[in-house]
PDB file of N, CA and C in Angstrom:
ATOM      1  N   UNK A   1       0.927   6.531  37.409  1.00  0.00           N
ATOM      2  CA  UNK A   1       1.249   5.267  38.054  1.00  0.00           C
ATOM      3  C   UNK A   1       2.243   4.497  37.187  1.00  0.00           C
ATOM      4  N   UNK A   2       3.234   4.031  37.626  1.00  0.00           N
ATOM      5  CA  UNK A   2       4.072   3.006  36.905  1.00  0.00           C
ATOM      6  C   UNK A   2       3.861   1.762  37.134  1.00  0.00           C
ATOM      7  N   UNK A   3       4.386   0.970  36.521  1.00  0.00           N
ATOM      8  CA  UNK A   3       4.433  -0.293  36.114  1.00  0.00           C
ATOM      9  C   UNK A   3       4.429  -0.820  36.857  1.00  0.00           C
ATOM     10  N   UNK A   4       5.667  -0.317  37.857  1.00  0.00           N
ATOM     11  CA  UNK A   4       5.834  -1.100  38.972  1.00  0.00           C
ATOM     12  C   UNK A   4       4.460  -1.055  40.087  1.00  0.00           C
ATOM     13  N   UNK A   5       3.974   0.727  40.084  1.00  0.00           N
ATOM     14  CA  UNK A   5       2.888   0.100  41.398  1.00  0.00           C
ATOM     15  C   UNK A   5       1.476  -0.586  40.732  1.00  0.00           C
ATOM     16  N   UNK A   6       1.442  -1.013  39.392  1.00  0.00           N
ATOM     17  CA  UNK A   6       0.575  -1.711  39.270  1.00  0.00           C
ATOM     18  C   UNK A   6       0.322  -3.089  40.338  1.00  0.00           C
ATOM     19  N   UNK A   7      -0.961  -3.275  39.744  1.00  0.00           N
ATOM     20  CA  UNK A   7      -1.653  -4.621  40.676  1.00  0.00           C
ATOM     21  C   UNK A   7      -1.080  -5.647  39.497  1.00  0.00           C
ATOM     22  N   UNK A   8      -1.586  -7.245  40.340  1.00  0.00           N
ATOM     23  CA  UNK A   8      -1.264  -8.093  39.066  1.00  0.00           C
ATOM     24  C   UNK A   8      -2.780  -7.978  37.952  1.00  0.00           C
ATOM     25  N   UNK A   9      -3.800  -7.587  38.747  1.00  0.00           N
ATOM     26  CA  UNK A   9      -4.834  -8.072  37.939  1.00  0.00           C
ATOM     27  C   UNK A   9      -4.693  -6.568  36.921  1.00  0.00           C
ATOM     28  N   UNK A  10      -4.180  -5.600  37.065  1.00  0.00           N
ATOM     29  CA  UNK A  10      -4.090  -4.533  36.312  1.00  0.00           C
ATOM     30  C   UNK A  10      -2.810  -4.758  34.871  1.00  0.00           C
ATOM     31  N   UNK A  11      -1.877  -5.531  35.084  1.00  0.00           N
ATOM     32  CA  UNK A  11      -0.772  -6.070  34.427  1.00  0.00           C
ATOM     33  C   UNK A  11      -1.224  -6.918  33.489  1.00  0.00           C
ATOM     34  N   UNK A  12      -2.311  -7.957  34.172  1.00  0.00           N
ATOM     35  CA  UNK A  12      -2.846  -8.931  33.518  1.00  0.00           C
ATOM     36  C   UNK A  12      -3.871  -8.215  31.990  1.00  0.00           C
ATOM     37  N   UNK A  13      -3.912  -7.264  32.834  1.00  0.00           N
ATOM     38  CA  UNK A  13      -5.712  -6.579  32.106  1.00  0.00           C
ATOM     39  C   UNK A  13      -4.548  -5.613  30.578  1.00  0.00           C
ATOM     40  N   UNK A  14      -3.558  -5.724  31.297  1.00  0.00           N
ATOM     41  CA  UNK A  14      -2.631  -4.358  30.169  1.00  0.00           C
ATOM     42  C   UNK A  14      -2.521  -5.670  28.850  1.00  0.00           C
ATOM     43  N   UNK A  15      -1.935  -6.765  29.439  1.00  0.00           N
ATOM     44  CA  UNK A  15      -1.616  -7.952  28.848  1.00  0.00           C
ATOM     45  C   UNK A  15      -2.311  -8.051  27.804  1.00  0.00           C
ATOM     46  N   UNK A  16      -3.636  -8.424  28.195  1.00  0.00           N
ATOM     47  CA  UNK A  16      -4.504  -9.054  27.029  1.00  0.00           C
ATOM     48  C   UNK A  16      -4.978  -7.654  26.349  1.00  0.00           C
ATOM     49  N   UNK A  17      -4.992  -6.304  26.819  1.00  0.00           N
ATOM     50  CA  UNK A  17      -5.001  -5.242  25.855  1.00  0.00           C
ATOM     51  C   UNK A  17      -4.166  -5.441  24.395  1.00  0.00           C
ATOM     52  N   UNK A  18      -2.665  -5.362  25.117  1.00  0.00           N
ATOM     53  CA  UNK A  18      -1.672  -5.792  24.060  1.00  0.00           C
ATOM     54  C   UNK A  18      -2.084  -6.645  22.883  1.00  0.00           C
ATOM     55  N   UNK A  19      -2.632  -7.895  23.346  1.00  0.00           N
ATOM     56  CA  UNK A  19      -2.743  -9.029  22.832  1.00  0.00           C
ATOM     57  C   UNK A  19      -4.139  -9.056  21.855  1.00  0.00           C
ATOM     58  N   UNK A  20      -4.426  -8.342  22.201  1.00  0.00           N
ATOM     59  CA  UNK A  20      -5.948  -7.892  21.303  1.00  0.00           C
ATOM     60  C   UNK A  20      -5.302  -6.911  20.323  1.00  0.00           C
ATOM     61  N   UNK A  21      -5.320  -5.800  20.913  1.00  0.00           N
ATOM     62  CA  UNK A  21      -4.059  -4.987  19.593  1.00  0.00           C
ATOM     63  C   UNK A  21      -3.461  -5.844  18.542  1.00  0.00           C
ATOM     64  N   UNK A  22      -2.739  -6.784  18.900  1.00  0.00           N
ATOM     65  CA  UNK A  22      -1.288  -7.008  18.163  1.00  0.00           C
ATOM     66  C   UNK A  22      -2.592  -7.774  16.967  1.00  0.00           C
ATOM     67  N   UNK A  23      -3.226  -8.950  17.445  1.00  0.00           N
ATOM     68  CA  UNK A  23      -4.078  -9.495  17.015  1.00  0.00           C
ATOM     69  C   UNK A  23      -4.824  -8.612  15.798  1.00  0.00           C
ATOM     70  N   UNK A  24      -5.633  -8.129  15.910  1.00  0.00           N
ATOM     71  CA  UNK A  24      -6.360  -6.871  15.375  1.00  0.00           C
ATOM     72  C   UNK A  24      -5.361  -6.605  14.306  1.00  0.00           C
ATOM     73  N   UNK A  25      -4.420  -5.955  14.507  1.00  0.00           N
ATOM     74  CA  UNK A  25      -2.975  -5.192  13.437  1.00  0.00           C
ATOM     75  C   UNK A  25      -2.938  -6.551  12.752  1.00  0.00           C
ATOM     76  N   UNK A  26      -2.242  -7.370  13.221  1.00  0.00           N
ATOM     77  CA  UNK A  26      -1.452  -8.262  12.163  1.00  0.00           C
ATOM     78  C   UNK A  26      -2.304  -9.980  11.865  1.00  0.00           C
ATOM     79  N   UNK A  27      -3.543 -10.427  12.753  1.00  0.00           N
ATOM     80  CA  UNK A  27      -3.488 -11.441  12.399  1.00  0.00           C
ATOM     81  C   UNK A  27      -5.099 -11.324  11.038  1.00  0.00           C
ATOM     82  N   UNK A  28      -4.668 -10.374  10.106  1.00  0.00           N
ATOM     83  CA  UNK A  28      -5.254 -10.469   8.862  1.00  0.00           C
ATOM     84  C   UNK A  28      -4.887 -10.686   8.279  1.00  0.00           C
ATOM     85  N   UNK A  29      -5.797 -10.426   6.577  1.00  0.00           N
ATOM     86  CA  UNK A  29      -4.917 -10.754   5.065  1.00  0.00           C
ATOM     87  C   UNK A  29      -3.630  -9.119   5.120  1.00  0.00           C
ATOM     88  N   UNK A  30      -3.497  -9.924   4.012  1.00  0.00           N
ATOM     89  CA  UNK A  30      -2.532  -8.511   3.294  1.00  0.00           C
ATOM     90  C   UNK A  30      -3.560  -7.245   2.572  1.00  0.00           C
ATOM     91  N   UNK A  31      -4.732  -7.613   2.475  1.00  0.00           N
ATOM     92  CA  UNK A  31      -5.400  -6.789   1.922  1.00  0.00           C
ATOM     93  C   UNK A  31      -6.025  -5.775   2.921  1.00  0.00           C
ATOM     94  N   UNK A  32      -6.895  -6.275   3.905  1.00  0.00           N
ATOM     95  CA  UNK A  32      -7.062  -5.576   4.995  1.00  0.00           C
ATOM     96  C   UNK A  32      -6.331  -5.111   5.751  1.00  0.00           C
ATOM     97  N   UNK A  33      -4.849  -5.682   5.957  1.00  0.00           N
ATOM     98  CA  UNK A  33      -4.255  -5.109   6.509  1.00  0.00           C
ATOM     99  C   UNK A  33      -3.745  -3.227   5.554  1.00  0.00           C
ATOM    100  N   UNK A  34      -3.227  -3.671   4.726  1.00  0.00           N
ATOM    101  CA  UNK A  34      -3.286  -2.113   3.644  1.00  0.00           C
ATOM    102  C   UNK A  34      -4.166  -1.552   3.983  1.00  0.00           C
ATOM    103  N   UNK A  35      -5.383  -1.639   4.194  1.00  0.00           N
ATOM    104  CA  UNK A  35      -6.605  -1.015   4.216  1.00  0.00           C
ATOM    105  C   UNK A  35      -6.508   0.050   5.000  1.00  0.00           C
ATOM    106  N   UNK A  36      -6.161  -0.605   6.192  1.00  0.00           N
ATOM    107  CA  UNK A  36      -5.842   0.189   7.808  1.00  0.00           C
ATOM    108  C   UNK A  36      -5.068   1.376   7.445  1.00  0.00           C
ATOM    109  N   UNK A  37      -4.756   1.564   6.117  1.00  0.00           N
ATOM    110  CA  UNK A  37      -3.289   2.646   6.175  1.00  0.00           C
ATOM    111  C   UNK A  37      -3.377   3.103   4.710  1.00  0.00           C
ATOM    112  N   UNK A  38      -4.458   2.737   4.111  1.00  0.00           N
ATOM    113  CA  UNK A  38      -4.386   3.829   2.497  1.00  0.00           C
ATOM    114  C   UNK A  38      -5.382   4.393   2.459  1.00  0.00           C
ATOM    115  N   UNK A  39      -4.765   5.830   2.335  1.00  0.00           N
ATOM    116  CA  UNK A  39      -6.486   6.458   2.329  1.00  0.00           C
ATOM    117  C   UNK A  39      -7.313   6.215   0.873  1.00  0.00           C
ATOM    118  N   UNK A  40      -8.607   6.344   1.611  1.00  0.00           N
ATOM    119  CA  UNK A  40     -10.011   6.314   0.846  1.00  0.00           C
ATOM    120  C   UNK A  40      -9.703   6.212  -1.144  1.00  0.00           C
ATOM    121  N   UNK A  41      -9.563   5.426  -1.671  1.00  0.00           N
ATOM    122  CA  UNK A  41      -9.744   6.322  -2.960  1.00  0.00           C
ATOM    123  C   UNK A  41      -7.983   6.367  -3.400  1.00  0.00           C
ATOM    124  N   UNK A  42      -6.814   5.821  -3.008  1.00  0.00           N
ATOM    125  CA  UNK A  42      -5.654   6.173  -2.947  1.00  0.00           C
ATOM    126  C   UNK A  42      -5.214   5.088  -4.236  1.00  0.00           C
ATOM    127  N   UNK A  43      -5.368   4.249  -3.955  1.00  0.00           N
ATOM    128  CA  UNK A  43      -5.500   2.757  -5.241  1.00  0.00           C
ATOM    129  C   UNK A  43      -6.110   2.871  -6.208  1.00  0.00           C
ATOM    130  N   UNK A  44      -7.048   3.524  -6.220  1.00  0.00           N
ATOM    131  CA  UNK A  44      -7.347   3.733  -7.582  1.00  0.00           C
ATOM    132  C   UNK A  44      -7.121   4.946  -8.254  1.00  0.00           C
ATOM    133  N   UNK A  45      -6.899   6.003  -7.565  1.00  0.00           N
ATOM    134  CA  UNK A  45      -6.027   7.147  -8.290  1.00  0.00           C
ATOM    135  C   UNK A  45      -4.938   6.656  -8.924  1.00  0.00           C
ATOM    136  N   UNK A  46      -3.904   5.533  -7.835  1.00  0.00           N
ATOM    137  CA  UNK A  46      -2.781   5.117  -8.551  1.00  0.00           C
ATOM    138  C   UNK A  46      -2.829   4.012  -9.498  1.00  0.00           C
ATOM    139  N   UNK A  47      -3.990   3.219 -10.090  1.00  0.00           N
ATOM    140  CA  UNK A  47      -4.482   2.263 -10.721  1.00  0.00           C
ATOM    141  C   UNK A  47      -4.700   3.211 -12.054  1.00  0.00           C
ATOM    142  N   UNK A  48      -4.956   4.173 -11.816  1.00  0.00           N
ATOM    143  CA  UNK A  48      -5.497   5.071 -13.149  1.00  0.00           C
ATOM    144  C   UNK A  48      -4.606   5.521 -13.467  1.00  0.00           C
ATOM    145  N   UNK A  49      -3.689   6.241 -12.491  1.00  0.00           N
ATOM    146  CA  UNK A  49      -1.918   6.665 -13.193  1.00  0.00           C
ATOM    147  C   UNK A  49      -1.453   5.456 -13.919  1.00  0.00           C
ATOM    148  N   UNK A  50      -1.467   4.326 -13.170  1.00  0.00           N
ATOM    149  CA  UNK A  50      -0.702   3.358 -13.788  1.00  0.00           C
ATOM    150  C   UNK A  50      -1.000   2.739 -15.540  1.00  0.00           C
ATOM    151  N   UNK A  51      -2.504   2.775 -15.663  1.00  0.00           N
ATOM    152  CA  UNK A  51      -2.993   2.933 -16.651  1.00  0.00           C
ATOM    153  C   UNK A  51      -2.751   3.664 -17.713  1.00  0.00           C
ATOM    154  N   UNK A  52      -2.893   5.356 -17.314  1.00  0.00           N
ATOM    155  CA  UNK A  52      -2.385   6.380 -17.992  1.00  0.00           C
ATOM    156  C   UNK A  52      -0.421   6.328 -18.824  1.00  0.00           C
ATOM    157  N   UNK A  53      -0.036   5.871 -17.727  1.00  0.00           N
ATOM    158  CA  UNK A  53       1.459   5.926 -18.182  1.00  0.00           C
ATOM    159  C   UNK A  53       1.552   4.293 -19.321  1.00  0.00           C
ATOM    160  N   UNK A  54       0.542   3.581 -18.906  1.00  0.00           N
ATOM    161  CA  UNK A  54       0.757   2.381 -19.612  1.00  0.00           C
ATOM    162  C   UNK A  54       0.587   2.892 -20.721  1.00  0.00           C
ATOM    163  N   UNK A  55      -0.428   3.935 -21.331  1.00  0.00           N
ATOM    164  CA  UNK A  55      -0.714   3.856 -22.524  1.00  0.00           C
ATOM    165  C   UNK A  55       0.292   5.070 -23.154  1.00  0.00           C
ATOM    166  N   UNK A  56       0.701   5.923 -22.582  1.00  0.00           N
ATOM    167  CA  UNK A  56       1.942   6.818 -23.066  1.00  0.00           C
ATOM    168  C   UNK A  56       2.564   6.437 -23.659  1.00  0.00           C
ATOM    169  N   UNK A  57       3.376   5.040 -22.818  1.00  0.00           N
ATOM    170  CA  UNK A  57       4.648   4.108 -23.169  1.00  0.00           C
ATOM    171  C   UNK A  57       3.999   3.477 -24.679  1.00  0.00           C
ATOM    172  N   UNK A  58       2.940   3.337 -24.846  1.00  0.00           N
ATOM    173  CA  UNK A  58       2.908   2.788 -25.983  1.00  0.00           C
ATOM    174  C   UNK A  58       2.700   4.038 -26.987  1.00  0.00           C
ATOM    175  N   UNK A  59       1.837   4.627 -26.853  1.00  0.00           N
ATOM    176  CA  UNK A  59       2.348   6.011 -27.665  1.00  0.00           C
ATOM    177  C   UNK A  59       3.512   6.360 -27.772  1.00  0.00           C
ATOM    178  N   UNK A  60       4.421   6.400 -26.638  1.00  0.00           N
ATOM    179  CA  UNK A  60       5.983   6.613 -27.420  1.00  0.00           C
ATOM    180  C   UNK A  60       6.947   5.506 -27.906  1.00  0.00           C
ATOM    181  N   UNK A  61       6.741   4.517 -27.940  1.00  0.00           N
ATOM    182  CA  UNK A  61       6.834   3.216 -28.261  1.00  0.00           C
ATOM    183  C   UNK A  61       6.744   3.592 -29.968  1.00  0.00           C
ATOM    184  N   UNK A  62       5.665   3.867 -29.990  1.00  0.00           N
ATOM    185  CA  UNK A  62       4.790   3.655 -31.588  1.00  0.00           C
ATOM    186  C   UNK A  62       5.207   5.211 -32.257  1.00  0.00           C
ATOM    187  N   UNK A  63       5.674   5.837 -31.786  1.00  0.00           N
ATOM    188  CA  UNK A  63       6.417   7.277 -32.235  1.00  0.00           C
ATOM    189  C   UNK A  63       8.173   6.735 -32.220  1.00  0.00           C
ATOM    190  N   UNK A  64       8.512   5.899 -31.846  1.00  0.00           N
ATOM    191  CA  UNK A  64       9.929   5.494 -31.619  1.00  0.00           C
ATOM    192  C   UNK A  64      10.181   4.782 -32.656  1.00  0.00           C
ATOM    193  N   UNK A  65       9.344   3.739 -32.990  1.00  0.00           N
ATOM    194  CA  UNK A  65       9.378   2.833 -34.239  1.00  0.00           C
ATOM    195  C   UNK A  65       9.132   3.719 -35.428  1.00  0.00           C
ATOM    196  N   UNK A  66       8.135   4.502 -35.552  1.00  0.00           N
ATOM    197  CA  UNK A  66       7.805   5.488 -36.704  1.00  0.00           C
ATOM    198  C   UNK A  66       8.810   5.914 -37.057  1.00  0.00           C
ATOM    199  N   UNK A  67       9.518   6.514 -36.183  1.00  0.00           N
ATOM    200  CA  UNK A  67      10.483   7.727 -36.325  1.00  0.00           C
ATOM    201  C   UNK A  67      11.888   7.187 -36.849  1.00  0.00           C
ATOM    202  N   UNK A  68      12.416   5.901 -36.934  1.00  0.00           N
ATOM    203  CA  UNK A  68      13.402   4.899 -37.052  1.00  0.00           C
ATOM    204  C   UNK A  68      12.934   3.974 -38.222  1.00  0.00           C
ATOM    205  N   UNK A  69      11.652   4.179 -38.524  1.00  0.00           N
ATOM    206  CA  UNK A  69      11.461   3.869 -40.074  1.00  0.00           C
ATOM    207  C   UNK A  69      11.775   4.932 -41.118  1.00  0.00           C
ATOM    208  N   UNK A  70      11.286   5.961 -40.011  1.00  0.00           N
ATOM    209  CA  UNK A  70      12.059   7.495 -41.269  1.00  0.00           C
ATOM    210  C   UNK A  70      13.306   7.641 -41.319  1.00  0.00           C
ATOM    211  N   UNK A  71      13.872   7.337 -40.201  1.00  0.00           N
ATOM    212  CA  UNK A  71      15.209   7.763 -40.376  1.00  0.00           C
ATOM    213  C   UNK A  71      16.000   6.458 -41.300  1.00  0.00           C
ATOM    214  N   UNK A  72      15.252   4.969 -41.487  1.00  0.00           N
ATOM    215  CA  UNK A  72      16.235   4.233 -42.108  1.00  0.00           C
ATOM    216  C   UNK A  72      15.921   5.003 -43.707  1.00  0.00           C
ATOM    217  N   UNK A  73      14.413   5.522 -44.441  1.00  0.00           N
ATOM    218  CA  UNK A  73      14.498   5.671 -45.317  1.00  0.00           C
ATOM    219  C   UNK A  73      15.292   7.034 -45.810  1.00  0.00           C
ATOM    220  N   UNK A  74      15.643   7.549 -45.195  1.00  0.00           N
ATOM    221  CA  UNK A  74      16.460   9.067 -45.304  1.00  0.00           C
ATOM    222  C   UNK A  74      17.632   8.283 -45.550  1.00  0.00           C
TER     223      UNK A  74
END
């Protein structure tokens, strides 16, 4: 059936479908809204990478300075 041979009360009924949808999707936080779309467990895998690399950078940080104290005393 198309659009066109709809009824009005069937148009009406599509209407407030829409309008519940759109509602639902967007009239949340930013947090729930993410929610809808990261899987299970995805944030904190990348919370723990982010962690992990934080502490690298300072391990090579602290190997960078070392290594530039040796080289001034050479």
């Amino acid at each position: 059936m198309s659009f066109a041979g709809m009824s009005r009360q069937q148009t009406l009924g599509r209407d407030l479908l829409v309008v519940a949808l759109v509602l639902d999707l967007f009239a949340v936080n930013d947090e729930k809204f993410m929610d809808m779309f990261v899987a299970p467990g995805a944030i904190d895998i990348l919370q723990n990478e982010q962690q992990s690399l934080h502490k690298r950078q300072k391990i090579l940080h602290s190997c960078l300075k070392e290594f530039k104290t040796v080289a001034r005393t050479l």
